[in-house]
Each structure stands twice: as structure tokens, then as C-alpha cells.
Protein backbone atom coordinates (compact mmCIF):
# COMPACT_ATOMS: atom_id res chain seq x y z
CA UNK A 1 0.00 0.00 0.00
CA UNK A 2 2.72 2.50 1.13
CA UNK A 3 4.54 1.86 -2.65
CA UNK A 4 1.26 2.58 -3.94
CA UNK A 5 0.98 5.64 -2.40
CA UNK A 6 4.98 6.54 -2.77
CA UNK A 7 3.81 6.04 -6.66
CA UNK A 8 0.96 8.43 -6.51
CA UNK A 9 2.96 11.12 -4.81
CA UNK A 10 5.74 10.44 -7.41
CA UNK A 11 3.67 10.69 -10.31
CA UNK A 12 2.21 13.90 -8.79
CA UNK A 13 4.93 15.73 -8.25
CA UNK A 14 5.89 15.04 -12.01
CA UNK A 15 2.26 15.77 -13.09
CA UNK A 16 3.59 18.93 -10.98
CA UNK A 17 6.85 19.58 -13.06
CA UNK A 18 5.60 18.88 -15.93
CA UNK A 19 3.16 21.35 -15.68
CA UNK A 20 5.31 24.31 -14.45
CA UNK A 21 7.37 23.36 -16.87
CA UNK A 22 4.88 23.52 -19.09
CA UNK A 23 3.79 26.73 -17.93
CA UNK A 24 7.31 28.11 -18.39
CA UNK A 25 7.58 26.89 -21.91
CA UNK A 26 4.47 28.69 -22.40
CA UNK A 27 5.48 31.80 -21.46
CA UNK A 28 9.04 31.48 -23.36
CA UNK A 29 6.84 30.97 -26.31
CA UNK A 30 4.55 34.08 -26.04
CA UNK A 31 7.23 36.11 -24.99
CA UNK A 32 9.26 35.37 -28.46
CA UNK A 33 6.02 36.13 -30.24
CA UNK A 34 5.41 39.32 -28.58
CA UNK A 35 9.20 39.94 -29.77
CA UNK A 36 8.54 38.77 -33.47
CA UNK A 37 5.63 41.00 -33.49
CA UNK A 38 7.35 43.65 -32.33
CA UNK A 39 10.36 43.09 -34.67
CA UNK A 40 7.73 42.98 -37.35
CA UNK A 41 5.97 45.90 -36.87
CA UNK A 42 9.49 47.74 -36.58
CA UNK A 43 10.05 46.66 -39.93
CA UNK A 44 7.38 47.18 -41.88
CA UNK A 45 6.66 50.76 -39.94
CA UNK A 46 10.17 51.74 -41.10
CA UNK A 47 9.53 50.70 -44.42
CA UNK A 48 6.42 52.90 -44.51
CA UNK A 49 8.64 55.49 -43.13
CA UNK A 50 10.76 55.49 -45.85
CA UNK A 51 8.22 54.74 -48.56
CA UNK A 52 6.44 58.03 -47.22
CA UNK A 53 9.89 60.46 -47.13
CA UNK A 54 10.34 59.15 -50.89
CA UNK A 55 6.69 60.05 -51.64
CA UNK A 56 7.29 63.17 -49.70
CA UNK A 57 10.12 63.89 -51.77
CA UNK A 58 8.46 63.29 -54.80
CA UNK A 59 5.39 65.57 -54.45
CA UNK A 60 7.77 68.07 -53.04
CA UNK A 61 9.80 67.64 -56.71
CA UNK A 62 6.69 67.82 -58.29
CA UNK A 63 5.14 71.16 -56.40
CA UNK A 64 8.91 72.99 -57.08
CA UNK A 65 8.65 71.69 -60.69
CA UNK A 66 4.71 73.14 -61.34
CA UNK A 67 5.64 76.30 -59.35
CA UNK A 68 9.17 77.03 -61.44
CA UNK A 69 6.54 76.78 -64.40
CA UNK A 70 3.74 79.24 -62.98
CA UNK A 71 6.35 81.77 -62.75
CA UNK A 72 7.63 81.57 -65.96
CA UNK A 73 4.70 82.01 -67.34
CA UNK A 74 4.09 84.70 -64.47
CA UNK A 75 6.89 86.41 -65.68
CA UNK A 76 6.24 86.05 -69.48
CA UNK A 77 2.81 87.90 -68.89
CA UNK A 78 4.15 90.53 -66.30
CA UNK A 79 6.66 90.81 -69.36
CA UNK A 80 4.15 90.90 -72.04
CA UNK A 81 1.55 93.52 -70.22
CA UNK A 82 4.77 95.82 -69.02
CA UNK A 83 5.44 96.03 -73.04
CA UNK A 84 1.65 96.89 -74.08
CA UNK A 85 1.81 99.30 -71.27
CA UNK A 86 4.56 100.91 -72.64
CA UNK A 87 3.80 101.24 -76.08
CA UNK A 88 0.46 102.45 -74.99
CA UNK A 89 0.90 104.44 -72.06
CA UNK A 90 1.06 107.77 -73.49
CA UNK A 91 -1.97 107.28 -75.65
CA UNK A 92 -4.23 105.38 -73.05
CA UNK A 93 -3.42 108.78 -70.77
CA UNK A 94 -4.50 111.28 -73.82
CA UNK A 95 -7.63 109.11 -74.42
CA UNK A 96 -8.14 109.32 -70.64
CA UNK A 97 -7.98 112.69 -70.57
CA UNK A 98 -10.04 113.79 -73.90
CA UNK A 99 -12.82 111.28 -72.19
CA UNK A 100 -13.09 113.35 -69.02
CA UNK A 101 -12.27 117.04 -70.70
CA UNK A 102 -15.60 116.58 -72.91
């Protein structure tokens, strides 16, 4: 009877071991998978990082490249109207001025 029982408490305390052991494991295991994750999202956020500085970069081009055009052609029509103005200046005034004198 008493090996029976020295059996029982043996194959309890394993049972015992086995399942802080298993406990243990289980914990090792989510503890690398919260690291994975992490390592993971690390990655792919710094890839969207980067893919978001080149798209950055790229609409930033793109705005200095539109804008370098608008004042061209800013300049072209400042340019354009400061030439009509002069040629007509002096006859815009006398027209002006025959307008109101009548």
C-alpha cells in the first residue's frame, strides 16, 4: 500500500513539473512572439517610413517643378503687359484725358 501511495505522490509531483514546466515553456513561447511581433511591426513601420519620405520627396519635386513653371509664365505675362503698357501708355493717358475734358 505505502509503494502505492509513494507512486501516486511520485507521479504527482511530475504531473507537478511537468506542468510548471509547461507553464514556463508557455510563457518562453509568447514572450518570443510578442518579440517577433514587435520586430515585425518595426520593420514594416520603417519601411512605410521610408516609402512616405520618398513620396514626400516626390510631391515636393513635383510642387517645385509646377511652381518654377507658374512663374515663368508669371513672368512672361508681367513681361508681355509691361510692353503693351509701354507702347500704350502715353496714348491710353491722352484718351483718358479727352474722355473726361468733354
Amino acid at each position: 500500500m505505502q509503494d502505492i501511495i509513494k507512486k501516486l505522490v511520485d507521479i504527482d509531483n511530475q504531473a507537478k513539473q511537468y506542468s510548471e514546466e509547461t507553464k514556463k515553456q508557455k510563457l518562453e513561447l509568447e514572450k518570443e512572439i510578442e518579440d517577433e511581433v514587435k520586430k515585425i511591426h518595426d520593420k514594416y513601420m520603417a519601411q512605410a517610413e521610408e516609402e512616405a519620405e520618398a513620396e514626400r520627396k516626390k510631391v515636393e519635386e513635383s510642387s517645385k517643378k509646377t511652381f518654377e513653371k507658374n512663374e515663368e509664365k508669371r513672368k512672361a505675362s508681367q513681361k508681355k503687359l509691361q510692353k503693351k503698357f509701354d507702347e500704350n501708355a502715353d496714348k491710353w493717358v491722352d484718351e483718358i484725358v479727352a474722355n473726361v475734358l468733354k
